[in-house]
N, C-alpha and C. Protein backbone atom coordinates (compact mmCIF):
# COMPACT_ATOMS: atom_id res chain seq x y z
N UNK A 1 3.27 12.85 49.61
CA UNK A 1 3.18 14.09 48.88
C UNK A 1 3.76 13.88 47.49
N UNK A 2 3.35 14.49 46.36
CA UNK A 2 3.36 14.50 45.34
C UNK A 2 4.76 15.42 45.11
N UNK A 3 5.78 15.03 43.92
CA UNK A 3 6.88 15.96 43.58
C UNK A 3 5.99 17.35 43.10
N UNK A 4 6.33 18.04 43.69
CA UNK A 4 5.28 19.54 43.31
C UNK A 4 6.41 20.60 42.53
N UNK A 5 8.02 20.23 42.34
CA UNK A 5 8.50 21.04 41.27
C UNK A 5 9.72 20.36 41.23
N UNK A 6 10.21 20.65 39.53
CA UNK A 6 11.33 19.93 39.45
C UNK A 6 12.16 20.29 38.39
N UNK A 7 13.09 20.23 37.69
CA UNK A 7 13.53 20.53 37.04
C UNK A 7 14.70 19.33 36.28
N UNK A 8 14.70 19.11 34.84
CA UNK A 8 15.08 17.82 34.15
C UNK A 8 16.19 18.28 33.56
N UNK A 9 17.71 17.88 34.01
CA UNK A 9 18.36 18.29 32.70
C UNK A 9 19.39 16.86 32.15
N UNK A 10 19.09 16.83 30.83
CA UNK A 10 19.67 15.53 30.08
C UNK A 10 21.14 15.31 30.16
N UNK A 11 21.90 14.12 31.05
CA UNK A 11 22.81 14.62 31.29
C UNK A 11 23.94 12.97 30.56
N UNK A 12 23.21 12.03 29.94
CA UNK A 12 23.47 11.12 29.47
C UNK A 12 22.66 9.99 28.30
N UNK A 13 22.58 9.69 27.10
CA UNK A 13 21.55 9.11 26.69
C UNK A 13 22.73 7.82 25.45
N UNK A 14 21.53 7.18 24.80
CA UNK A 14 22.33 6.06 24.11
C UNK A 14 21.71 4.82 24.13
N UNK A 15 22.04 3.82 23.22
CA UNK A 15 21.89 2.41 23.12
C UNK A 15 22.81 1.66 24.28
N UNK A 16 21.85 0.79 25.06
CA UNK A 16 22.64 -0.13 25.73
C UNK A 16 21.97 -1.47 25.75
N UNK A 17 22.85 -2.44 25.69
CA UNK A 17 22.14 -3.86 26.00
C UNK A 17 21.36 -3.85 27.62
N UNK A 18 20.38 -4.73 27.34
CA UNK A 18 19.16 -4.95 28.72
C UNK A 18 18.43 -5.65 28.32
N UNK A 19 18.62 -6.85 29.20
CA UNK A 19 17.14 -8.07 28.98
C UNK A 19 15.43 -6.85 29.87
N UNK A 20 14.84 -7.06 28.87
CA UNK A 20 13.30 -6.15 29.35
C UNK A 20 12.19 -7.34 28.91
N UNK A 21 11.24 -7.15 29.88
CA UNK A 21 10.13 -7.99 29.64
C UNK A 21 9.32 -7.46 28.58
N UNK A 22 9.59 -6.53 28.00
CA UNK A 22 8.75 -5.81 26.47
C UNK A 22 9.57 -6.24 25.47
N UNK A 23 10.72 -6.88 25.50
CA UNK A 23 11.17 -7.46 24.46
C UNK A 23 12.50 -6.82 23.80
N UNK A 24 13.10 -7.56 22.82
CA UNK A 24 14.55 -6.57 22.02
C UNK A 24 13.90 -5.35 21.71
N UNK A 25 14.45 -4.39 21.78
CA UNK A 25 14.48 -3.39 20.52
C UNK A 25 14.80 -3.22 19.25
N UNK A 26 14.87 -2.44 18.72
CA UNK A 26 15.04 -2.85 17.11
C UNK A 26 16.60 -3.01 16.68
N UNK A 27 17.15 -2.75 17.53
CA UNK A 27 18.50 -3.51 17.44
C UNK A 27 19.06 -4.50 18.44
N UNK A 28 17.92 -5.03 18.84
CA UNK A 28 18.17 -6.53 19.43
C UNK A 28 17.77 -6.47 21.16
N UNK A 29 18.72 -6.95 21.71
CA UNK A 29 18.94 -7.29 23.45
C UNK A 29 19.57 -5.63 23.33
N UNK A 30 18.33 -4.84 24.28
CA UNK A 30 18.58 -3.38 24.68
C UNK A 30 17.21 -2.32 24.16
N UNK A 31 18.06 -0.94 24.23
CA UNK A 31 17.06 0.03 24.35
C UNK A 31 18.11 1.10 24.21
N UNK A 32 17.19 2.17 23.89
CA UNK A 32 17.76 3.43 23.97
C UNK A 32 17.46 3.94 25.18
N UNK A 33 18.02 4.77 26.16
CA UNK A 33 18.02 4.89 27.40
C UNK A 33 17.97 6.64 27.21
N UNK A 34 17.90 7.30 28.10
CA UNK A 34 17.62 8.98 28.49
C UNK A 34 17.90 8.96 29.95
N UNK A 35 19.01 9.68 29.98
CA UNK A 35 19.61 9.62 32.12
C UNK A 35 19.32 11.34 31.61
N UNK A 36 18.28 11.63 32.96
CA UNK A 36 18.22 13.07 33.38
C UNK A 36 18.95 12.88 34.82
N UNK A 37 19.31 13.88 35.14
CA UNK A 37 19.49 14.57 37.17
C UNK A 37 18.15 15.17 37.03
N UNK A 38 17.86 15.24 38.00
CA UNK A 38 16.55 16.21 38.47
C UNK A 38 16.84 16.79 39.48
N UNK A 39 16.03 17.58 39.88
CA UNK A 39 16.29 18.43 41.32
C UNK A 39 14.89 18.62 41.73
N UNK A 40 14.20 18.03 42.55
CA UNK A 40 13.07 18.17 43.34
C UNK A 40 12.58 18.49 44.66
N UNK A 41 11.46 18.46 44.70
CA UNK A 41 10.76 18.74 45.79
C UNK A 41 9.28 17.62 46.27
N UNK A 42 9.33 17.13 47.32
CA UNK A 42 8.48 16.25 47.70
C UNK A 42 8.69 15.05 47.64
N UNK A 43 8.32 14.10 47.42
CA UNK A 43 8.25 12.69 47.16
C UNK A 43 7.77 11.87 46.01
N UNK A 44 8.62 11.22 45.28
CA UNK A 44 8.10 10.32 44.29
C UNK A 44 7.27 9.86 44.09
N UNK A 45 5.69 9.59 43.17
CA UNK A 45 4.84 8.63 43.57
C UNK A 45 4.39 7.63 42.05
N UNK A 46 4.66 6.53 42.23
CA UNK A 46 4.34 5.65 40.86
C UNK A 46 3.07 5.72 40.73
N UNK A 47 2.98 5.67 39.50
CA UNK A 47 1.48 6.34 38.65
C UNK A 47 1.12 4.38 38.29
N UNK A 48 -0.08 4.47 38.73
CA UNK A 48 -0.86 3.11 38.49
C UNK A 48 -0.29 1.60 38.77
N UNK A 49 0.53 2.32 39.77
CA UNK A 49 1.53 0.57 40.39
C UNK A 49 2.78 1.16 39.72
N UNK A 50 3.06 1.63 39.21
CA UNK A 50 4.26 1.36 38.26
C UNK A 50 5.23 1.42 38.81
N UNK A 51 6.21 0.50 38.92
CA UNK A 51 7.87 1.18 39.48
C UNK A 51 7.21 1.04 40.81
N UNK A 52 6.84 -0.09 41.69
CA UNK A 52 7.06 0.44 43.22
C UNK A 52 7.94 0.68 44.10
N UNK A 53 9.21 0.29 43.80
CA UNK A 53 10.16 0.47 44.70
C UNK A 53 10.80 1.94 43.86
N UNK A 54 10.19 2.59 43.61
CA UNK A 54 10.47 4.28 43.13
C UNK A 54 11.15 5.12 44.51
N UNK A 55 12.43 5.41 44.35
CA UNK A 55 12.36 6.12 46.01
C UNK A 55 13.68 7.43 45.25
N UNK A 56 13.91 8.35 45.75
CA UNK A 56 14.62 9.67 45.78
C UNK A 56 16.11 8.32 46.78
N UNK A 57 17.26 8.21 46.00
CA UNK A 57 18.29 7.60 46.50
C UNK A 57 19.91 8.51 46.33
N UNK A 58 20.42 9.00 47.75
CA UNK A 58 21.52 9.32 47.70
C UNK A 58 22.72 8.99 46.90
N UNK A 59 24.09 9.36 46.41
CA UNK A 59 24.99 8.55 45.83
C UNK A 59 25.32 7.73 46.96
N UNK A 60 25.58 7.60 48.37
CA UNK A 60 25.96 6.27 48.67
C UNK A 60 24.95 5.23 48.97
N UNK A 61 24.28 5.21 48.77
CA UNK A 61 23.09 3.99 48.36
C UNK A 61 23.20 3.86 47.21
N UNK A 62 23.14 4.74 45.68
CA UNK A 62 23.44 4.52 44.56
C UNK A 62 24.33 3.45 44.79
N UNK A 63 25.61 3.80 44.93
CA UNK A 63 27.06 3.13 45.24
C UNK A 63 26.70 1.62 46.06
N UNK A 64 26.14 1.93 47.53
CA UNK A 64 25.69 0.34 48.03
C UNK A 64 24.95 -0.69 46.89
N UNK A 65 23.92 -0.02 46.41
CA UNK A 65 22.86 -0.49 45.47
C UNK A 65 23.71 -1.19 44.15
N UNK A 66 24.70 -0.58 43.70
CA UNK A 66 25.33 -1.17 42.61
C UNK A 66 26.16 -2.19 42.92
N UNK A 67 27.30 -2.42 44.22
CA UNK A 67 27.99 -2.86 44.68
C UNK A 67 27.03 -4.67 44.68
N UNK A 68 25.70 -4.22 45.39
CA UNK A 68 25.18 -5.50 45.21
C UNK A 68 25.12 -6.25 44.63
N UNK A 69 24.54 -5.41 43.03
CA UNK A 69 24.43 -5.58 41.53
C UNK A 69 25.61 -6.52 40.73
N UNK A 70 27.01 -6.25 41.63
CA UNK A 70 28.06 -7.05 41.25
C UNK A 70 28.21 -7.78 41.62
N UNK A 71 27.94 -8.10 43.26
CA UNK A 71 27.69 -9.12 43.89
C UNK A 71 26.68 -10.35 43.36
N UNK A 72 26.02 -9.75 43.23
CA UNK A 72 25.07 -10.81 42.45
C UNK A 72 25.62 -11.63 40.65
N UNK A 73 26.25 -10.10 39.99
CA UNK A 73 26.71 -10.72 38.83
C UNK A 73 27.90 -12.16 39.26
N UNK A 74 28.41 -11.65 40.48
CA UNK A 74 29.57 -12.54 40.34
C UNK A 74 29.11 -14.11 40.92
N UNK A 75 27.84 -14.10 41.72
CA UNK A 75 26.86 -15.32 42.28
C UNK A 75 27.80 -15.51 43.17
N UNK A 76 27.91 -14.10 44.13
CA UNK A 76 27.69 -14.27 45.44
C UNK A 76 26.84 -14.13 46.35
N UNK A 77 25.08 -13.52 45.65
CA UNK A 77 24.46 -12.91 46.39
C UNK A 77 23.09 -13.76 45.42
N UNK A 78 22.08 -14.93 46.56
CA UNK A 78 21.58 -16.00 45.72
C UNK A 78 20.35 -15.14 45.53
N UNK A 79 19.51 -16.34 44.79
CA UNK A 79 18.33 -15.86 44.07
C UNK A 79 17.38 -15.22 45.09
N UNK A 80 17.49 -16.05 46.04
CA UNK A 80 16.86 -15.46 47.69
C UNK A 80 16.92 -14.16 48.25
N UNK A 81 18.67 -14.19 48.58
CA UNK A 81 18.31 -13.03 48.99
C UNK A 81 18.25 -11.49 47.90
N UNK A 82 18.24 -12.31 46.80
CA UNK A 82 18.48 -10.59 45.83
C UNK A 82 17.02 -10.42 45.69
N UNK A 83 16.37 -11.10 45.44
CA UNK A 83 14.69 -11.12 45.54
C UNK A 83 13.93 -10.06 47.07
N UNK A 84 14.91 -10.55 48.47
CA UNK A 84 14.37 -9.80 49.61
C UNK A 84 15.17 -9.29 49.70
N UNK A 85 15.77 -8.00 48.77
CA UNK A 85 17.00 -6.98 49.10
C UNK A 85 17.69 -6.70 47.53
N UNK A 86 17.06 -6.67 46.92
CA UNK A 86 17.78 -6.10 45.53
C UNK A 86 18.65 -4.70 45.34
N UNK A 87 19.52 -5.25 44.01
CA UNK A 87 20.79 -3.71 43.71
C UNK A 87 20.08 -2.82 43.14
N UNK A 88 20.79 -2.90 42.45
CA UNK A 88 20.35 -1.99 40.86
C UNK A 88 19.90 -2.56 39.90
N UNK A 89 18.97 -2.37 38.44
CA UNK A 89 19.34 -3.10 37.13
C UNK A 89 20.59 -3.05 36.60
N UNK A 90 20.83 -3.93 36.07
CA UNK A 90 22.69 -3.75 35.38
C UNK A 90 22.93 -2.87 35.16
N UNK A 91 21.78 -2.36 33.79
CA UNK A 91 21.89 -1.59 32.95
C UNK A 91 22.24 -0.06 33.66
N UNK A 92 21.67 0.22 34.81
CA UNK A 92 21.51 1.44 35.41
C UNK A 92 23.42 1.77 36.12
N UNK A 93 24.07 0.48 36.56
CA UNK A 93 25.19 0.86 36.67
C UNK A 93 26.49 1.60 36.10
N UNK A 94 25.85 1.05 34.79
CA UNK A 94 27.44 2.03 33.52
C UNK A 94 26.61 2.91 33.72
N UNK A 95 25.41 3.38 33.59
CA UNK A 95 24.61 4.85 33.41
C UNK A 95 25.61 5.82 34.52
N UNK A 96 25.14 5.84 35.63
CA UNK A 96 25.74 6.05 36.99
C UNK A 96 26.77 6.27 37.08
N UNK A 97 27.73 5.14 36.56
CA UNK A 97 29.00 5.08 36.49
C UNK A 97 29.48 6.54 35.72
N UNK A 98 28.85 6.38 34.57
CA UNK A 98 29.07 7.50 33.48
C UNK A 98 29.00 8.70 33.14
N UNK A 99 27.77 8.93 34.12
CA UNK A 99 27.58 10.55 34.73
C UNK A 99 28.39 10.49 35.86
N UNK A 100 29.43 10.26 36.13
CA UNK A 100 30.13 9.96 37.66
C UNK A 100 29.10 10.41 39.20
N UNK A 101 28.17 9.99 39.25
CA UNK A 101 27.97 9.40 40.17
C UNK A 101 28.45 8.78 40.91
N UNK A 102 28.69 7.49 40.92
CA UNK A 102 29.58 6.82 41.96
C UNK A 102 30.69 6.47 40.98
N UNK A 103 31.47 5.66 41.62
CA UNK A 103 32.39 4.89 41.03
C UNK A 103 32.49 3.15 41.30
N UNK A 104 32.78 2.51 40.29
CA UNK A 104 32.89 1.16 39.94
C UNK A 104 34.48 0.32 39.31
N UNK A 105 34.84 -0.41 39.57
CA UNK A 105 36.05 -1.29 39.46
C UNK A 105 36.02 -1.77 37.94
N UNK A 106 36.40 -1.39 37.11
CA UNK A 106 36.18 -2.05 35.40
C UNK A 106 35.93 -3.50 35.67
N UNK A 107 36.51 -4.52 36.83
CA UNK A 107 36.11 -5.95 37.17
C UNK A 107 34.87 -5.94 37.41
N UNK A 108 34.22 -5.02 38.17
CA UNK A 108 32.71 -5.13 38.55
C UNK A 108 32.04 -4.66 37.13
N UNK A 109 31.93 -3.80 36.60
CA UNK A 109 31.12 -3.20 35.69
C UNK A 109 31.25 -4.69 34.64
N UNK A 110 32.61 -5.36 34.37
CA UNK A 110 32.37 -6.20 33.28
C UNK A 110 31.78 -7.55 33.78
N UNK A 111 31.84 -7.73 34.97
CA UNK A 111 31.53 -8.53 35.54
C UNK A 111 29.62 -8.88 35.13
N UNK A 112 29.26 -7.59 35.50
CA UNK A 112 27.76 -6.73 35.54
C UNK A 112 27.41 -7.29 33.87
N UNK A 113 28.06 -6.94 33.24
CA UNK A 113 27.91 -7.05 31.45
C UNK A 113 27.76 -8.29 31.07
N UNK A 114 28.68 -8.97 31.94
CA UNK A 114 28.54 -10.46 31.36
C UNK A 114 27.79 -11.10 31.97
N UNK A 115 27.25 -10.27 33.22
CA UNK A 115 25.76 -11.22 33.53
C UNK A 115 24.57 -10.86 32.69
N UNK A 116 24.35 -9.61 31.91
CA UNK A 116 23.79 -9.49 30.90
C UNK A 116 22.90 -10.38 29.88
């Protein structure tokens, strides 16, 4: 089923560093980013492939999902299995972090940065 109503409110935005397969932005390694909350109804659906692993995720999966993300920055978690079981993008963790969503260890988040 298609999200059939929703509502967007802007609750974080800004320049952050992020390796992207479209390339730097105009101020280098990154992007300008836009964090909404939403509040919906139905189910997510990626428009023309896009984003397949698109899913509606609780804060403690947020929280599991990032936890990984550090795991991996710190290369405890190999190319293998982050490939069949992935976190988060880096970038999405300070986001998260920042709208308090979950919470993160300043060791993990810099950890996250310097895998960057």
């Amino acid at each position: 089923m298609d999200v059939i109503r929703h509502t967007l409110t802007r609750v974080a935005g800004g320049y952050r560093p992020n390796r992207c397969k479209r390339g730097d932005g105009p101020n280098g390694l990154g992007h300008v980013w836009l964090v909404f909350t939403a509040h919906a109804t139905g189910h997510p659906r990626p428009v023309d492939g896009a984003m397949p692993g698109l899913h509606w995720a609780e804060r403690e999966e947020l929280a599991e999902l990032a936890a990984r993300t550090a795991a991996r920055a710190r290369g405890t978690v190999t190319d293998a299995q982050w490939r069949d079981r992935p976190g988060l993008e880096p970038v999405w963790c300070r986001w998260i972090v920042a709208v308090g969503l979950i919470t993160m260890s300043a060791d993990d988040l810099e950890a996250i940065d310097n895998a960057l």
